[in-house]
C-alpha atoms as a PDB file:
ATOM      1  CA  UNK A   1      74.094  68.360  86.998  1.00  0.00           C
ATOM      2  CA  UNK A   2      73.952  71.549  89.037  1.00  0.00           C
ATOM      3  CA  UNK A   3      76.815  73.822  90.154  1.00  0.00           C
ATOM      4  CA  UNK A   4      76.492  75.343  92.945  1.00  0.00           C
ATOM      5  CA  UNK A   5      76.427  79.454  93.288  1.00  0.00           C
ATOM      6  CA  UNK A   6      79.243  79.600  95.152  1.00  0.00           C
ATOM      7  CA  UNK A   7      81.661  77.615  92.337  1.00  0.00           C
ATOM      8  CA  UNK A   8      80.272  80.840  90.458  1.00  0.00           C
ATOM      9  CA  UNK A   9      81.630  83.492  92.820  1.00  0.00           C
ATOM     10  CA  UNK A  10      85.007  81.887  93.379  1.00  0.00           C
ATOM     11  CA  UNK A  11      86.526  82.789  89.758  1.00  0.00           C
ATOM     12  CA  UNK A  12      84.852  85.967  90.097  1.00  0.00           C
ATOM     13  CA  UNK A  13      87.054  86.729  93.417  1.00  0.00           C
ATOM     14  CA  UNK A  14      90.178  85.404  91.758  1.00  0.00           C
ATOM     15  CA  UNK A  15      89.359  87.701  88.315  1.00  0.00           C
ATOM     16  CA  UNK A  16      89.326  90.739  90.887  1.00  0.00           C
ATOM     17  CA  UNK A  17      91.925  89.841  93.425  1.00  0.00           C
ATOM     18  CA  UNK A  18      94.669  91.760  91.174  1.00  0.00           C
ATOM     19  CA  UNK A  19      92.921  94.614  91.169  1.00  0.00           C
ATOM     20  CA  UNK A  20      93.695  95.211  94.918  1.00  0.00           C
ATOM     21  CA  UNK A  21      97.387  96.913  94.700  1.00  0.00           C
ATOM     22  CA  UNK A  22      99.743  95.567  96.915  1.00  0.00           C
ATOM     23  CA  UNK A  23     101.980  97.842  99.144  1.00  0.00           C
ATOM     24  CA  UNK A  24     105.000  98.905  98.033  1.00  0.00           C
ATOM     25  CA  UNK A  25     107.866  97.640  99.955  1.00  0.00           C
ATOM     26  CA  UNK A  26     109.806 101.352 100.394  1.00  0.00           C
ATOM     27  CA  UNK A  27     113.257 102.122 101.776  1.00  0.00           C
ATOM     28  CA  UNK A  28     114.680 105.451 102.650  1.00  0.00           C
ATOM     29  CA  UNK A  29     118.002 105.783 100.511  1.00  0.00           C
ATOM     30  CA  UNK A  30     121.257 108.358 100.513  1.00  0.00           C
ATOM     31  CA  UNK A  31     124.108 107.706  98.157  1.00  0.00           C
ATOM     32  CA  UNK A  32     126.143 104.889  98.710  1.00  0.00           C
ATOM     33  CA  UNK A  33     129.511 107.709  99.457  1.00  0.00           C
ATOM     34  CA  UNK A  34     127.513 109.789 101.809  1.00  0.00           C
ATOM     35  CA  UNK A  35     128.848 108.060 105.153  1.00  0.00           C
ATOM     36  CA  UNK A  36     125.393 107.462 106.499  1.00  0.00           C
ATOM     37  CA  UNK A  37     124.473 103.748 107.555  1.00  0.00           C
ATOM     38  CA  UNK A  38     120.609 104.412 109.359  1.00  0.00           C
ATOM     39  CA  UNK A  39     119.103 106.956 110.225  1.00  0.00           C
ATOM     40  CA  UNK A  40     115.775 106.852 112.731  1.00  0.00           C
ATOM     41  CA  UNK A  41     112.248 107.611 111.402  1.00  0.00           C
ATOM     42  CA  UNK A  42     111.722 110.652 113.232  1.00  0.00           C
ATOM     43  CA  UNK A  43     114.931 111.968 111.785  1.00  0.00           C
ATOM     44  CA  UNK A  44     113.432 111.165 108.158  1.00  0.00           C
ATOM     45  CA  UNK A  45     110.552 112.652 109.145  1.00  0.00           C
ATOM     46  CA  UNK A  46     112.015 116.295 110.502  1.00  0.00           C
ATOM     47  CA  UNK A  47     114.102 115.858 107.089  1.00  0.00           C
ATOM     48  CA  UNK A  48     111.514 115.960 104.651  1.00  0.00           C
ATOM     49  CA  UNK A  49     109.177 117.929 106.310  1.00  0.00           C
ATOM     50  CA  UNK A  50     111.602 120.702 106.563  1.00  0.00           C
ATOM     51  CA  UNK A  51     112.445 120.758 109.896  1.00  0.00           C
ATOM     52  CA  UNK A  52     115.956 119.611 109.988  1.00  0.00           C
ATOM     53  CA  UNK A  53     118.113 121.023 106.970  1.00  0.00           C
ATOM     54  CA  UNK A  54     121.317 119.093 107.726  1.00  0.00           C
ATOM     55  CA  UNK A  55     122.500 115.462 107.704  1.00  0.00           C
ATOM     56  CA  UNK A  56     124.410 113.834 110.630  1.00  0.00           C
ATOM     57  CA  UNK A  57     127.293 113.911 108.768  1.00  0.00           C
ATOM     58  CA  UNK A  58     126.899 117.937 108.327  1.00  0.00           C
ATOM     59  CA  UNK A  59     125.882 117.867 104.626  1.00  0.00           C
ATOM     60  CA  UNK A  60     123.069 119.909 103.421  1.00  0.00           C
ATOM     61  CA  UNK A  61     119.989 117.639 103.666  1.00  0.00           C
ATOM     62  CA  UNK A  62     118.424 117.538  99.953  1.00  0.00           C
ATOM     63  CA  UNK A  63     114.833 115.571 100.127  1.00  0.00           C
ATOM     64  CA  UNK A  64     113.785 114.175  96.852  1.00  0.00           C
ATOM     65  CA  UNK A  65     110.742 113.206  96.221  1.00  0.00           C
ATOM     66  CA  UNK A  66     108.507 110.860  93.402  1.00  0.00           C
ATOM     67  CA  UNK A  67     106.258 112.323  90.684  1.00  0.00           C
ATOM     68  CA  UNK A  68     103.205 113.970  92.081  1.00  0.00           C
ATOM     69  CA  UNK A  69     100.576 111.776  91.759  1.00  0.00           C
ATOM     70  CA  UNK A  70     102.902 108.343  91.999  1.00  0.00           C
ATOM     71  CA  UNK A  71     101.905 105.082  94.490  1.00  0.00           C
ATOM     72  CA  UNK A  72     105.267 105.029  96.231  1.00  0.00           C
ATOM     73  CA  UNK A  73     104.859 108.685  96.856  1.00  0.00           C
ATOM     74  CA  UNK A  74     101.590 108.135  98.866  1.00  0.00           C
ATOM     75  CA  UNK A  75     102.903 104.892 100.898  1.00  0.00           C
ATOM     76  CA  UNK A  76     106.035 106.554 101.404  1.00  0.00           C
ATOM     77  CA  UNK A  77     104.394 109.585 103.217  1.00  0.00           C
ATOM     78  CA  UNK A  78     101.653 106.961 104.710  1.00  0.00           C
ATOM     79  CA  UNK A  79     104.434 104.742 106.420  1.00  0.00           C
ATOM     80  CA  UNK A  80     106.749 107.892 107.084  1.00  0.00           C
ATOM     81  CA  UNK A  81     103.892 110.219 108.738  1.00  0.00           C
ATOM     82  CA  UNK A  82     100.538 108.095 108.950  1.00  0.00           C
ATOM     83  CA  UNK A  83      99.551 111.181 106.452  1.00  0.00           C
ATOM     84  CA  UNK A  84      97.971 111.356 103.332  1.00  0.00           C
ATOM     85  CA  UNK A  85      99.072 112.689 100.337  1.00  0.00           C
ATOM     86  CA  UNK A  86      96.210 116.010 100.883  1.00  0.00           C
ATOM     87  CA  UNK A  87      97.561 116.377 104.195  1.00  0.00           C
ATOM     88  CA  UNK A  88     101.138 116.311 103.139  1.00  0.00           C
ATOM     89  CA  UNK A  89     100.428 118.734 100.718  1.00  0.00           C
ATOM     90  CA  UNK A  90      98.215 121.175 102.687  1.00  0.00           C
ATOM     91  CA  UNK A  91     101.622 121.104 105.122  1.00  0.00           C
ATOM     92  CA  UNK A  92     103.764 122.344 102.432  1.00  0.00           C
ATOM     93  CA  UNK A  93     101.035 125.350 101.330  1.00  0.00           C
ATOM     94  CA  UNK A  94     101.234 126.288 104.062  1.00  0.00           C
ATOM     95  CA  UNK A  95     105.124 126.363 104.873  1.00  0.00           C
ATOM     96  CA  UNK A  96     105.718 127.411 101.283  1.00  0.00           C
ATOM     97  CA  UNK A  97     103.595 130.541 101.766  1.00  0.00           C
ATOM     98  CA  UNK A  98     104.488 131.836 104.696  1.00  0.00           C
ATOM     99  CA  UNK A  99     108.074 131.841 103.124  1.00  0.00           C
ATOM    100  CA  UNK A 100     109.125 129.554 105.948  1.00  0.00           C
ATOM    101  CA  UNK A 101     110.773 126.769 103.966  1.00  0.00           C
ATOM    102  CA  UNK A 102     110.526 125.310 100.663  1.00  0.00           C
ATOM    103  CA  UNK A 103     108.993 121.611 100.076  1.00  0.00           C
ATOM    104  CA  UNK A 104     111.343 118.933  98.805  1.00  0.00           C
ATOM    105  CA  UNK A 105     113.110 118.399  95.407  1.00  0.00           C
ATOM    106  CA  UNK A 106     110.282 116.593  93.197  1.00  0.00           C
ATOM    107  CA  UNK A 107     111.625 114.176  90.589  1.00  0.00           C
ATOM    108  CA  UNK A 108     110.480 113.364  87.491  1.00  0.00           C
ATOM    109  CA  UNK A 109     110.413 109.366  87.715  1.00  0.00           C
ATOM    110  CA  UNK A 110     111.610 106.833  90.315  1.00  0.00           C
ATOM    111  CA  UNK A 111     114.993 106.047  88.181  1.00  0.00           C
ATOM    112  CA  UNK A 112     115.581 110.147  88.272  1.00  0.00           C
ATOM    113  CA  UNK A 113     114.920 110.311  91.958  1.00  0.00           C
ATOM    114  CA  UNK A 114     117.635 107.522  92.040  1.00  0.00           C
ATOM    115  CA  UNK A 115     120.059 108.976  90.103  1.00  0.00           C
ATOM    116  CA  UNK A 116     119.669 112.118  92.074  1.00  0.00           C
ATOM    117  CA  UNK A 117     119.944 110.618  94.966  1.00  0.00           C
ATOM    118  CA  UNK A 118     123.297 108.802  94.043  1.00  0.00           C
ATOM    119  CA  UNK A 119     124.814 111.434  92.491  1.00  0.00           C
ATOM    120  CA  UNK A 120     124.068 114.179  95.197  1.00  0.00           C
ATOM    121  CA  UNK A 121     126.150 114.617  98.395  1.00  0.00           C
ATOM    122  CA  UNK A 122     123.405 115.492 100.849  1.00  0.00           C
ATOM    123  CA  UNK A 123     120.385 113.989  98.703  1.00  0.00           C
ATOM    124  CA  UNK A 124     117.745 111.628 100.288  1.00  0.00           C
ATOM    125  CA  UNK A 125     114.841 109.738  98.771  1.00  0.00           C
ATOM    126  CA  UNK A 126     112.835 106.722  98.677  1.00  0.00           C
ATOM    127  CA  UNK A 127     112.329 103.861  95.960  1.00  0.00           C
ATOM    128  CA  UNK A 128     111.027 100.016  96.188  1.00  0.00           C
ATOM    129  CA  UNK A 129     113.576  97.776  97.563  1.00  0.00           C
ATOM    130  CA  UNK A 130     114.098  96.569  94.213  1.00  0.00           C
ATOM    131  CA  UNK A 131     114.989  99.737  92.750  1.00  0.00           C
ATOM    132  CA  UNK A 132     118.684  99.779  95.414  1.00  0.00           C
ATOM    133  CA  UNK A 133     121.444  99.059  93.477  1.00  0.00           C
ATOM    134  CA  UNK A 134     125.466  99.814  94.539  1.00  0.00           C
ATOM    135  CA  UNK A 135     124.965 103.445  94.087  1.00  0.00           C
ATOM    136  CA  UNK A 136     123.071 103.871  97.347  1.00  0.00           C
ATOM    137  CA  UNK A 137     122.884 102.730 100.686  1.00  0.00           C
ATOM    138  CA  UNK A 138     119.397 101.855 102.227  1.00  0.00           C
ATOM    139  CA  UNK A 139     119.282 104.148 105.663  1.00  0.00           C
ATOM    140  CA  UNK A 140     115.769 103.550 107.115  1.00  0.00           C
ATOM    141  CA  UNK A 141     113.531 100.446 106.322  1.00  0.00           C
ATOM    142  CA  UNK A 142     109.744 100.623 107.226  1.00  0.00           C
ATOM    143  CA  UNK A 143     108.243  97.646 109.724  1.00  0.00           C
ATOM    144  CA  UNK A 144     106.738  95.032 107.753  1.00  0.00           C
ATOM    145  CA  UNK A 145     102.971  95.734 107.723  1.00  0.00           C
ATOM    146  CA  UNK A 146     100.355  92.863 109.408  1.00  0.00           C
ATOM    147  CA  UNK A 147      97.111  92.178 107.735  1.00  0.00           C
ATOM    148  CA  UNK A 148      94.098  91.615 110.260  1.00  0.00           C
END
């Protein structure tokens, strides 16, 4: 009895389907005692790209941002700006030599950017959804994203 080709491609699509990462679902987080409930995107934005240096509240704002070369960091900048990672980073050459401003606090792992972030009056980041816990409070949430 034949098979037909097609019964052959179907386990082929399901053996590759987990290749294709899914998209983190990231939140914009300050610590839980900072007074801050939400904050807009364009105020996240002008925060860690430099521009504004202060909180709402009046605290010093202190971006943190993931590793490098980490997914969440390039999704996070991707929802935040529409900008990758090169572009980001061109942005903050540039700033960084001209001596106009200096780029954000990098962390060394998402549970360090966390802990940072809870433990620092003033400090902002980003982590999954399913990295918030009681120490911070979730200030800007990203639209969920349609597929076509």
């Amino acid at each position: 009895m034949d098979m037909p080709r097609s019964w052959l491609i179907l386990p082929t699509l399901f053996a590759l389907a987990p290749i294709v990462p899914a998209t983190a679902d990231v939140v914009v987080v300050v610590g839980a005692q900072t007074g801050i409930d939400r904050l807009t995107q364009d105020e996240v934005i002008n925060i860690f790209l430099g521009r504004y240096r202060v909180l709402p509240t009046g605290l010093a704002a202190i971006p943190v941002d993931q590793p490098a070369a980490s997914a969440i960091k390039a999704e996070f900048y991707r929802k935040l700006t529409n900008k990758d990672l090169a572009e980001i980073n061109a942005y903050w050459a540039r700033l960084y030599f001209s001596g106009k401003t200096s780029p954000p606090l990098q962390a060394g792992s998402a549970n360090e950017a966390l802990r940072i972030v809870a433990a620092t009056p003033g400090a902002i980041g980003y982590v999954e959804r399913a990295q918030v816990d009681a120490r911070v409070s979730i200030v800007l949430e990203f639209p969920a994203e349609t597929t076509p």
